[in-house]
C-alpha atoms as a PDB file:
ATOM      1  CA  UNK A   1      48.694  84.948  35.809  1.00  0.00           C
ATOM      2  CA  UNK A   2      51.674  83.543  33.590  1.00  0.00           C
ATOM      3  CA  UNK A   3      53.195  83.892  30.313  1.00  0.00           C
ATOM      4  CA  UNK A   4      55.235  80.993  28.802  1.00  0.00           C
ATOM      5  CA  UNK A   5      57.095  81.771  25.711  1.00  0.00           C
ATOM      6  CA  UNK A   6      57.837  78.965  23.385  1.00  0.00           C
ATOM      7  CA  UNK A   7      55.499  77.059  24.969  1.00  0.00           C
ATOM      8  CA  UNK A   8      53.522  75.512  21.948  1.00  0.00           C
ATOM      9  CA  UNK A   9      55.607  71.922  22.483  1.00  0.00           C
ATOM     10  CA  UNK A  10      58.209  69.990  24.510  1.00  0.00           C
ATOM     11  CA  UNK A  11      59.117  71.940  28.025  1.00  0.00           C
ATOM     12  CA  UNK A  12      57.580  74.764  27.549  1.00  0.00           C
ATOM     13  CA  UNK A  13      53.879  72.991  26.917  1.00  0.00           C
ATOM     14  CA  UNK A  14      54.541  71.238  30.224  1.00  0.00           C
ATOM     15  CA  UNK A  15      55.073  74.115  32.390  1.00  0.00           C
ATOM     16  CA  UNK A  16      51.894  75.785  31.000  1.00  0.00           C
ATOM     17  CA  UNK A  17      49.528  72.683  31.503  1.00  0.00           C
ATOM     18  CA  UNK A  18      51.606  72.386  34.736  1.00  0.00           C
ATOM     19  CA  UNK A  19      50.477  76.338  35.792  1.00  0.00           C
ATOM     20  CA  UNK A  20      46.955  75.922  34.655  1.00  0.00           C
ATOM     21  CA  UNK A  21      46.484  72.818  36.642  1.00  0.00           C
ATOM     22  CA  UNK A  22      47.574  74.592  39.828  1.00  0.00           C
ATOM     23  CA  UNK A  23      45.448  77.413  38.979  1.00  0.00           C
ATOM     24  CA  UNK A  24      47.411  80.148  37.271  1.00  0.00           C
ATOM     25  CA  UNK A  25      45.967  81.745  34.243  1.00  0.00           C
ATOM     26  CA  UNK A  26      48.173  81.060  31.148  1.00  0.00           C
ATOM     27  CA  UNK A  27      49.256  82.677  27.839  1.00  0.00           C
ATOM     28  CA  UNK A  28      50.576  80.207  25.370  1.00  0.00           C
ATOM     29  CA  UNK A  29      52.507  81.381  23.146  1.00  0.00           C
ATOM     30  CA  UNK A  30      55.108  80.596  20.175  1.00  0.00           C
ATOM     31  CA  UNK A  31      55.278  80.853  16.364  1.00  0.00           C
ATOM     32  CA  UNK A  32      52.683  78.041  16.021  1.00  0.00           C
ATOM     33  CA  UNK A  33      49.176  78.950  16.082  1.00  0.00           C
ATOM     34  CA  UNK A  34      48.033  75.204  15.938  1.00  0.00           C
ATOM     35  CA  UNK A  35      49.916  73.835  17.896  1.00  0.00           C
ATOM     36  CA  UNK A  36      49.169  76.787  20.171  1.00  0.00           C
ATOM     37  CA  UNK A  37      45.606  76.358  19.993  1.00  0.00           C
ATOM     38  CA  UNK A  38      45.662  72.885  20.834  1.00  0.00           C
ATOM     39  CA  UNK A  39      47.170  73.786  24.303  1.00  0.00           C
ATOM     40  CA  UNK A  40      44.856  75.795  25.248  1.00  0.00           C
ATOM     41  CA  UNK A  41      42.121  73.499  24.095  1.00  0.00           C
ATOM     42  CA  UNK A  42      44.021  70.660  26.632  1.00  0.00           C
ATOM     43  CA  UNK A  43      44.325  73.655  29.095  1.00  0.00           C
ATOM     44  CA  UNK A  44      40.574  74.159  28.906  1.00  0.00           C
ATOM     45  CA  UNK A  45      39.765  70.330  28.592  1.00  0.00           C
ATOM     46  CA  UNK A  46      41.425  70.032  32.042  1.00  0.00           C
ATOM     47  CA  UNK A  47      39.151  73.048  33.617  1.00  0.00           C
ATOM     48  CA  UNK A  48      41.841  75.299  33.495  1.00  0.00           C
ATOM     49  CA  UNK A  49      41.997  79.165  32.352  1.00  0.00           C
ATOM     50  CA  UNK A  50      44.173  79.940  29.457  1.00  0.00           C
ATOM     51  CA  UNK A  51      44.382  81.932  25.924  1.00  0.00           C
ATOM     52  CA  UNK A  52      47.106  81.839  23.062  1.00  0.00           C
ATOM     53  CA  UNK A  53      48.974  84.894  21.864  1.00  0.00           C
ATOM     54  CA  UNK A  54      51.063  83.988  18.646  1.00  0.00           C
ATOM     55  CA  UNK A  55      54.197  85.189  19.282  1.00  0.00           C
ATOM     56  CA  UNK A  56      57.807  85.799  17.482  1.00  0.00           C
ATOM     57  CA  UNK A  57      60.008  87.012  20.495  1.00  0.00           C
ATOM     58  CA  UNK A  58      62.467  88.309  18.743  1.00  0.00           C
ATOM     59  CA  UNK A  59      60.114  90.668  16.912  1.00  0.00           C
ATOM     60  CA  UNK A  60      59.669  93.910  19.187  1.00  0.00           C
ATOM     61  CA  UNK A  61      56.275  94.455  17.648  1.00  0.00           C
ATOM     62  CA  UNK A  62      55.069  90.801  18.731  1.00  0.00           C
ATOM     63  CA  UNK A  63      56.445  91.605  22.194  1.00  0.00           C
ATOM     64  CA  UNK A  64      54.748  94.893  21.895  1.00  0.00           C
ATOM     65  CA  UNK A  65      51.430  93.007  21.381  1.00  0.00           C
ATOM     66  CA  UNK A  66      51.922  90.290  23.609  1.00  0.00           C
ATOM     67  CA  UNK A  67      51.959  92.730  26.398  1.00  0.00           C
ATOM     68  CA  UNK A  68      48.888  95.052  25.412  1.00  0.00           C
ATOM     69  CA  UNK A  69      47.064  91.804  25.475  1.00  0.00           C
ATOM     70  CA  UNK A  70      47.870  90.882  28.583  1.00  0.00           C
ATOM     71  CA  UNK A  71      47.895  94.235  30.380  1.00  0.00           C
ATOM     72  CA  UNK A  72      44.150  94.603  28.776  1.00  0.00           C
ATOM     73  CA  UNK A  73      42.884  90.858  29.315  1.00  0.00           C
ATOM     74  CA  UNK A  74      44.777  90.425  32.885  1.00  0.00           C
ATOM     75  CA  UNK A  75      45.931  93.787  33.509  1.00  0.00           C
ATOM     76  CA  UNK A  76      48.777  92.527  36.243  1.00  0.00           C
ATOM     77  CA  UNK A  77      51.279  89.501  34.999  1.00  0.00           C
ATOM     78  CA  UNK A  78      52.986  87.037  38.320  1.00  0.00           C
ATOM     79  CA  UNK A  79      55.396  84.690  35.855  1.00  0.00           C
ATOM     80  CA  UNK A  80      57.405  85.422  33.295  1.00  0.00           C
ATOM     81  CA  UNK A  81      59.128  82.155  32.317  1.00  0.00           C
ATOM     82  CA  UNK A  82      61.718  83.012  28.852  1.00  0.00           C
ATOM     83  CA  UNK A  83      61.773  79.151  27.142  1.00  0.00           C
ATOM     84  CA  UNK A  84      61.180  80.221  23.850  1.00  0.00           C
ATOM     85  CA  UNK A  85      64.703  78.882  21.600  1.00  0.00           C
ATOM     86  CA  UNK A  86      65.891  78.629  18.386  1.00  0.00           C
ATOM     87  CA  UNK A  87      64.601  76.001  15.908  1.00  0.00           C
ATOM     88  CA  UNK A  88      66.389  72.959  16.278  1.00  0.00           C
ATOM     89  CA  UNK A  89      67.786  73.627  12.334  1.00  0.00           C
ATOM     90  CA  UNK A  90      69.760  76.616  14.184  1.00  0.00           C
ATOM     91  CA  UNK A  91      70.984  73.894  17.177  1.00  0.00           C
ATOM     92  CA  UNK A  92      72.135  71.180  14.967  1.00  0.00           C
ATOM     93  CA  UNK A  93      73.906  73.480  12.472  1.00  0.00           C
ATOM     94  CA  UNK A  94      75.827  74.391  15.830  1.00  0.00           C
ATOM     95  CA  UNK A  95      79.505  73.614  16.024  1.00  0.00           C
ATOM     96  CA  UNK A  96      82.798  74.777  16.500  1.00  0.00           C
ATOM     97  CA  UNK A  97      83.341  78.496  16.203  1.00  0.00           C
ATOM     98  CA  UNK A  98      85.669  78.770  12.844  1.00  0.00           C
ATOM     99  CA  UNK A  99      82.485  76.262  11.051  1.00  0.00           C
ATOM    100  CA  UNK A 100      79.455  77.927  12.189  1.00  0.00           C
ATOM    101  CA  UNK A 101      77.731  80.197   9.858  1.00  0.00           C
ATOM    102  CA  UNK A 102      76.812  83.574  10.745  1.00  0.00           C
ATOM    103  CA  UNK A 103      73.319  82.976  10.138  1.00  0.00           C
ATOM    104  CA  UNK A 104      73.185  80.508  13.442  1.00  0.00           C
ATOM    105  CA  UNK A 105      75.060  83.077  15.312  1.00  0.00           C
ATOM    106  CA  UNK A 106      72.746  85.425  14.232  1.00  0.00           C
ATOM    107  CA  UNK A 107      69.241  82.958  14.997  1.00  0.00           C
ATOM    108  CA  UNK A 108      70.744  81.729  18.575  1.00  0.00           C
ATOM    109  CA  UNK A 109      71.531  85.705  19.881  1.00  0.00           C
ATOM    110  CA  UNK A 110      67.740  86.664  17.833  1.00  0.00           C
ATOM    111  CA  UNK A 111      65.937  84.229  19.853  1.00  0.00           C
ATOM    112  CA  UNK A 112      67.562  82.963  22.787  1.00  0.00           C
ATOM    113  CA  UNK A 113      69.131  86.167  23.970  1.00  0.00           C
ATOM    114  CA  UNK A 114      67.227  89.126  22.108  1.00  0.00           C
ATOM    115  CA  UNK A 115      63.909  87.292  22.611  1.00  0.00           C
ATOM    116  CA  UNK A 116      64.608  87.275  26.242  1.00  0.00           C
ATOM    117  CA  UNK A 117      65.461  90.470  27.032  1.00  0.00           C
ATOM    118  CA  UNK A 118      62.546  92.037  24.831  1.00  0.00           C
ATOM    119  CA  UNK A 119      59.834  90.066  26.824  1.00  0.00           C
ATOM    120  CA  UNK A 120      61.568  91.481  29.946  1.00  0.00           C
ATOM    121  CA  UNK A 121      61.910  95.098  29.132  1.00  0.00           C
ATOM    122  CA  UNK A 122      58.042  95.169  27.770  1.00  0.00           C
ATOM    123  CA  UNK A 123      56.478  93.082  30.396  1.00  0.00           C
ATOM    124  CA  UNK A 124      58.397  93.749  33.150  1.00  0.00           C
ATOM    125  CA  UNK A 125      56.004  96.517  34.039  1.00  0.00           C
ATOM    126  CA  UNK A 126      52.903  94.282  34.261  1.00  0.00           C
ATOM    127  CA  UNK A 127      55.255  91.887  36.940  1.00  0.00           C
ATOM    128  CA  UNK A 128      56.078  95.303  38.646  1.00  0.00           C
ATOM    129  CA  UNK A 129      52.232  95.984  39.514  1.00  0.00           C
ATOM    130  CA  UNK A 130      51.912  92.521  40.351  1.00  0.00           C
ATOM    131  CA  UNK A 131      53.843  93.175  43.372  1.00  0.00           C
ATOM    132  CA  UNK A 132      55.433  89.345  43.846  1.00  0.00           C
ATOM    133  CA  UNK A 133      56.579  89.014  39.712  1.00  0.00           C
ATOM    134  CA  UNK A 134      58.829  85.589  38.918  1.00  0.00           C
ATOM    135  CA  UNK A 135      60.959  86.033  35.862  1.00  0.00           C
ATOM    136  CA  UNK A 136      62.508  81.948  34.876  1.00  0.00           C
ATOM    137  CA  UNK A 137      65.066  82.073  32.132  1.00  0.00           C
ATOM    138  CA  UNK A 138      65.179  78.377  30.636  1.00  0.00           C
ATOM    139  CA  UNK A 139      69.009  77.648  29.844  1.00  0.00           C
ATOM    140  CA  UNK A 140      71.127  74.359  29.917  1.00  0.00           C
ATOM    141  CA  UNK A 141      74.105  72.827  31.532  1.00  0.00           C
ATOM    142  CA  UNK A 142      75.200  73.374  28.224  1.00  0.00           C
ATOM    143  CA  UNK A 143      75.776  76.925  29.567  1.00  0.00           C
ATOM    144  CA  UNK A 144      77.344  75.791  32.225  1.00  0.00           C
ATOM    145  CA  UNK A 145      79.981  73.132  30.579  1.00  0.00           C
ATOM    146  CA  UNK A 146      81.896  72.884  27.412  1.00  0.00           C
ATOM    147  CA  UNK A 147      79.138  71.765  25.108  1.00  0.00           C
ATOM    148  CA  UNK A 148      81.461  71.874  21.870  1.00  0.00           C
ATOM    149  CA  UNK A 149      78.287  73.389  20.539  1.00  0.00           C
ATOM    150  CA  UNK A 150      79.505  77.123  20.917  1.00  0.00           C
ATOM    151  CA  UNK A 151      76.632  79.279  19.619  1.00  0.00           C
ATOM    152  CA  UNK A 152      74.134  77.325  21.864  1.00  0.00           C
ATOM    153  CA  UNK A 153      76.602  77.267  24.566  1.00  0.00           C
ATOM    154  CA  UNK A 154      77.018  81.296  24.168  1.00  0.00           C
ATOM    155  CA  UNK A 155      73.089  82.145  24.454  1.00  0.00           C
ATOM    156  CA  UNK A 156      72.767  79.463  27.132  1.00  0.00           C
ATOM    157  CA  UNK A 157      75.534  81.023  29.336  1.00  0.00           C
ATOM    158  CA  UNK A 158      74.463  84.607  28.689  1.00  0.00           C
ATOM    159  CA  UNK A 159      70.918  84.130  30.175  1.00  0.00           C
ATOM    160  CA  UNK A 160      72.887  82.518  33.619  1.00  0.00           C
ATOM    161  CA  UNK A 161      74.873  86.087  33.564  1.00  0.00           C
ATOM    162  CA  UNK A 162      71.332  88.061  32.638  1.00  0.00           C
ATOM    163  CA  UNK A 163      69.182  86.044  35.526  1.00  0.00           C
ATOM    164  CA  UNK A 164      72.103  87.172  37.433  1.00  0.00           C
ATOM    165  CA  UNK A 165      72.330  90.752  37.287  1.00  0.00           C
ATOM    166  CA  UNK A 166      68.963  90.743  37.096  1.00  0.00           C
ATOM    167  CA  UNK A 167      68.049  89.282  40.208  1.00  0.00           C
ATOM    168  CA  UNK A 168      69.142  92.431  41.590  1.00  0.00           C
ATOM    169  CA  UNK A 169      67.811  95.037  39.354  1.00  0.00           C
ATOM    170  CA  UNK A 170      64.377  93.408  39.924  1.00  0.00           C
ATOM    171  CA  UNK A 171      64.823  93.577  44.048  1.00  0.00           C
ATOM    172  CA  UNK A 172      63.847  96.721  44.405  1.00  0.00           C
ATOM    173  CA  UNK A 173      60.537  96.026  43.224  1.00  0.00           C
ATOM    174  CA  UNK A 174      60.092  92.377  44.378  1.00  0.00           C
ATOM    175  CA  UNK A 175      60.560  90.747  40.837  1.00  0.00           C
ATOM    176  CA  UNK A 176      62.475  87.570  41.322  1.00  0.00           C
ATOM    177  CA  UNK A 177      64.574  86.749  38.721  1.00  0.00           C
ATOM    178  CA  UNK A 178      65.729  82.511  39.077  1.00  0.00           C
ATOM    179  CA  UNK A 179      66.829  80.256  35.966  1.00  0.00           C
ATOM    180  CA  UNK A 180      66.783  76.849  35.261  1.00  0.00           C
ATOM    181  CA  UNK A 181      69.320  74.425  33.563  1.00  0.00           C
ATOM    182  CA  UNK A 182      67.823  71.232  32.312  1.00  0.00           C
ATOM    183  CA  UNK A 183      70.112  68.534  31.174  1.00  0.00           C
ATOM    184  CA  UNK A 184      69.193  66.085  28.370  1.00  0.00           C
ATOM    185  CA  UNK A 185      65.231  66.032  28.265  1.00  0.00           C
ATOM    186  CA  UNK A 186      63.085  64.009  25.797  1.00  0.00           C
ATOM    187  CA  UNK A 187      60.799  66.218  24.086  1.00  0.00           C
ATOM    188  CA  UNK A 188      58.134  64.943  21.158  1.00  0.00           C
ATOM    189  CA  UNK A 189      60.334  65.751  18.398  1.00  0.00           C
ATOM    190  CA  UNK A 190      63.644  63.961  19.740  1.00  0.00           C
ATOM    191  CA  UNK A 191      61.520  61.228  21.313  1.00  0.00           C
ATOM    192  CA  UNK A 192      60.117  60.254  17.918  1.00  0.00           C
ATOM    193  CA  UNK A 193      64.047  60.373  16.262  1.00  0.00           C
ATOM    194  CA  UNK A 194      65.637  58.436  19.269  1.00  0.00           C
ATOM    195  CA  UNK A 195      63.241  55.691  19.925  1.00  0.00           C
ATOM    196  CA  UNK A 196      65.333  53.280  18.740  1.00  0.00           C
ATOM    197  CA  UNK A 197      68.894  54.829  18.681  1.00  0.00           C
ATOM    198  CA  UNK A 198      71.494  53.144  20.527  1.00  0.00           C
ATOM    199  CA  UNK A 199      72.702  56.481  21.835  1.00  0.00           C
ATOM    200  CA  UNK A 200      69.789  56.673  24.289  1.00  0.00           C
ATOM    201  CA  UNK A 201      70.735  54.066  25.796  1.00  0.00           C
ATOM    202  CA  UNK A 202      74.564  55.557  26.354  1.00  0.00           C
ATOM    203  CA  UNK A 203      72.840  58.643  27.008  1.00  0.00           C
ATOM    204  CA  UNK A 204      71.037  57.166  30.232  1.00  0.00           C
ATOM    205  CA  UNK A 205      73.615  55.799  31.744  1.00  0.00           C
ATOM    206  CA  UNK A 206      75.298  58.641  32.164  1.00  0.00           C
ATOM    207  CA  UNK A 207      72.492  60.198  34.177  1.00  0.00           C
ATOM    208  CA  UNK A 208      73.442  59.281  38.218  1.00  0.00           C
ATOM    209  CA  UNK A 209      69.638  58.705  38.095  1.00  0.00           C
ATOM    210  CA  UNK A 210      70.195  56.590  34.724  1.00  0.00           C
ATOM    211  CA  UNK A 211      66.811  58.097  33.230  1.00  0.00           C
ATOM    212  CA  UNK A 212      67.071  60.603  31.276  1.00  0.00           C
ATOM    213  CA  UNK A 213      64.766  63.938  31.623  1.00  0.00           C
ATOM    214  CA  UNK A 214      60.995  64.383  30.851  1.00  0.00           C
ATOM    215  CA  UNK A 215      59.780  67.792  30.566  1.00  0.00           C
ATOM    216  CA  UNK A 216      57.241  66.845  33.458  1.00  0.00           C
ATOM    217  CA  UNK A 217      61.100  67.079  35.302  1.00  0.00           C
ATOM    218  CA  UNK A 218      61.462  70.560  34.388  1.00  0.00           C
ATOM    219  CA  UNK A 219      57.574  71.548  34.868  1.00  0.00           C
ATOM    220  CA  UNK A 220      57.553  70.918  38.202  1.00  0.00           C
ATOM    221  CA  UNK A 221      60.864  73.369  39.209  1.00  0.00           C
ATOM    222  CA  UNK A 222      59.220  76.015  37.499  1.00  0.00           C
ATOM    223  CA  UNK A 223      56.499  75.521  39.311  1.00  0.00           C
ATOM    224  CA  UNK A 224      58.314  75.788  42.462  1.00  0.00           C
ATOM    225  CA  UNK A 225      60.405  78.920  41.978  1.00  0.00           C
ATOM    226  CA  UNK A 226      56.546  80.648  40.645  1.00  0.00           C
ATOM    227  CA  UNK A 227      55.056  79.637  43.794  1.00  0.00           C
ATOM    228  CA  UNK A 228      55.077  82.472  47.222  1.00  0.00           C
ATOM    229  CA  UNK A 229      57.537  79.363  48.766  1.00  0.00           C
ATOM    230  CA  UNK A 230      60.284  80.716  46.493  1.00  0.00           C
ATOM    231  CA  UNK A 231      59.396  84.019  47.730  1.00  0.00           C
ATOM    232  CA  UNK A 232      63.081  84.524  49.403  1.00  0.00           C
ATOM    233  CA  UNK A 233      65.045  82.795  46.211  1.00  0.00           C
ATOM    234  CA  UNK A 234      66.446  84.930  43.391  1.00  0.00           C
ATOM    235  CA  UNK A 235      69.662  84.926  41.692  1.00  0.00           C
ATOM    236  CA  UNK A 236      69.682  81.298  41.595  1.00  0.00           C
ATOM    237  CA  UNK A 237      70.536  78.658  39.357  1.00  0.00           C
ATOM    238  CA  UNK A 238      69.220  75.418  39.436  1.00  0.00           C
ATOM    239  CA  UNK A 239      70.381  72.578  37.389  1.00  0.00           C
ATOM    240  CA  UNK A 240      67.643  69.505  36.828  1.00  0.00           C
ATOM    241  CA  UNK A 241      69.974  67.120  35.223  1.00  0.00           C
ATOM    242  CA  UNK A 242      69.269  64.041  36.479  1.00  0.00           C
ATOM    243  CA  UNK A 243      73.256  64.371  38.315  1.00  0.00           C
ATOM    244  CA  UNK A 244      75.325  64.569  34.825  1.00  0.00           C
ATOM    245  CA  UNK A 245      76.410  68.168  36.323  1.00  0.00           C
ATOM    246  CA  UNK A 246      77.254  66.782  39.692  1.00  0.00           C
ATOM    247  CA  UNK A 247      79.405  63.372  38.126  1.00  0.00           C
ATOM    248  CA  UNK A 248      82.005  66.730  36.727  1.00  0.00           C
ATOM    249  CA  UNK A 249      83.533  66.175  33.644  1.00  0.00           C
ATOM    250  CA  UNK A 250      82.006  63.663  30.803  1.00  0.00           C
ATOM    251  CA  UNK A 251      81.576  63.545  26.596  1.00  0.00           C
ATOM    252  CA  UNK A 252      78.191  63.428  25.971  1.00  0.00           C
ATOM    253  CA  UNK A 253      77.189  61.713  23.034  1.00  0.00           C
ATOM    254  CA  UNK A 254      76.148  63.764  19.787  1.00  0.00           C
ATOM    255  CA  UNK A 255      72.891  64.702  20.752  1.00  0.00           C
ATOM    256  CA  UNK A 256      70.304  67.468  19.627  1.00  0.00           C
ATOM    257  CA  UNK A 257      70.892  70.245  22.124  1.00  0.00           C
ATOM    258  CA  UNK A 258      67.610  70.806  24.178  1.00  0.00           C
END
C-alpha cells in the first residue's frame, strides 16, 4: 500500500500509475481534486487499486486526515514517497539570496521541507506496523550542486540531510528511508512551454545520455527502492540524471527547476 504526495501530475503521477501497475494500492494525492480524480480513474482504467485523498502537506490538519484515511481504509501503509513541491510560481521567482522575497522562502521551507516532515511524523506509524515501510524523499541535483536558484537549492539539500539521519532513526524499526535526485525531467507543464525552445536542445546535449529525463525515468527508481530487493538499501542517494552529475561542473541553461 503507497502514498504519493504531489502526485496529481508530472513525476509524481508516474510513480503512482507505476505502483498500481505492479500491484500496490495507491493514494493520490495533491491540492488538485481533478486532476486527482483523473488518476485514479487511469489507475482504475488499467485494473489497478487506488483512491484520492486531497491533500495540502503543509497543512497539519490535511496530514492529520490523510493518515486517518489510510489507517481506516488500509490500516498498515509500505511507501511513503515525499514528491509533493512548491508551485512552479515559488521556483521561478527563485534567485539569488539578497533578491528573493520572503514569501518564496517561506512557500519552498512550507512545502518542500515542512510538508515532508509532517507526512513523516503522522504516517510514520502506519509504515511502523507495516513491518518493511519505504520512506523516498524526491529532491534534485539541484541539492546537490550550485543551482544559483538558492531557495530551491536549500529545501532540495535539506531533504538529502533529512533522508540521511533518517535512515537511521527508522532502522530500528525496519523503515527504510532512500531519496532520489532527478536531473532535468520533462513534465506536462514544461513540455508544453519548451516544445519549441532552442534551450532544449542545449539542454540535451548536456545529458552524457543526450536525452533529457521523462518522469517514466524517475518512476521506475522508485519503484526499485519500494520493492523487498531494496530491502538492505537505506541512507542512499541516488541521482537519475541522465550523467549531468557525473560530467562535474557545468552552467545549465535557465530552466524551470523540476
Amino acid at each position: 500500500m503507497a502514498v504519493v504526495t504531489g502526485s496529481t501530475s508530472g513525476i509524481g503521477k508516474a510513480i503512482a500509475l507505476e505502483y498500481a501497475r505492479q500491484g500496490a494500492k495507491v493514494v493520490v494525492t495533491g491540492r488538485r481534486e481533478g486532476l486527482g480524480e483523473q488518476v485514479v480513474a487511469q489507475i482504475k482504467s488499467e485494473g489497478g487499486q487506488g483512491a484520492y485523498c486531497r491533500t495540502d502537506v503543509s497543512a497539519k490538519e490535511d496530514v492529520l486526515a490523510l493518515a486517518q484515511f489510510v489507517g481506516d481504509t488500509y490500516g498498515v501503509l509500505d511507501i511513503l514517497v515525499n514528491n509533493a513541491a512548491p508551485a512552479a510560481l515559488a521556483r521561478e521567482a527563485d534567485g539569488r539570496i539578497g533578491d528573493i522575497s520572503e514569501d518564496i522562502w517561506d512557500e519552498m521551507w512550507r512545502t518542500g521541507l515542512r510538508g515532508t516532515c509532517l507526512c513523516c511524523k503522522y504516517l510514520m506509524p502506519l509504515l511502523v506496523k507495516s513491518g518493511r515501510g519505504s520512506i523516498i524523499h524526491m529532491s534534485s541535483i539541484q541539492g546537490l550542486r550550485g543551482s544559483g536558484w538558492d531557495a530551491y537549492s536549500m529545501m532540495k539539500g535539506g531533504l538529502i540531510s533529512l533522508t540521511r539521519s533518517m535512515a537511521v532513526n527508522g532502522a530500528k524499526h525496519n523503515v527504510r528511508v532512500n531519496c532520489i535526485c532527478p536531473g532535468a525531467v520533462i513534465v506536462e507543464r514544461t513540455e508544453q512551454l519548451y516544445a519549441a525552445d532552442p534551450k532544449m536542445e542545449q539542454l540535451a546535449r548536456l545529458q552524457s545520455l543526450t536525452r533529457v529525463g521523462r518522469p517514466q525515468d524517475i518512476a521506475w527508481i522508485a519503484v526499485y527502492l519500494a520493492a523487498d530487493e531494496a530491502a538492505y538499501t537505506t541512507g542512499e542517494i541516488f541521482t537519475i540524471d541522465g550523467g549531468v552529475y557525473a560530467r562535474g561542473r557545468l552552467r545549465l541553461p535557465e530552466m524551470p527547476a523540476v
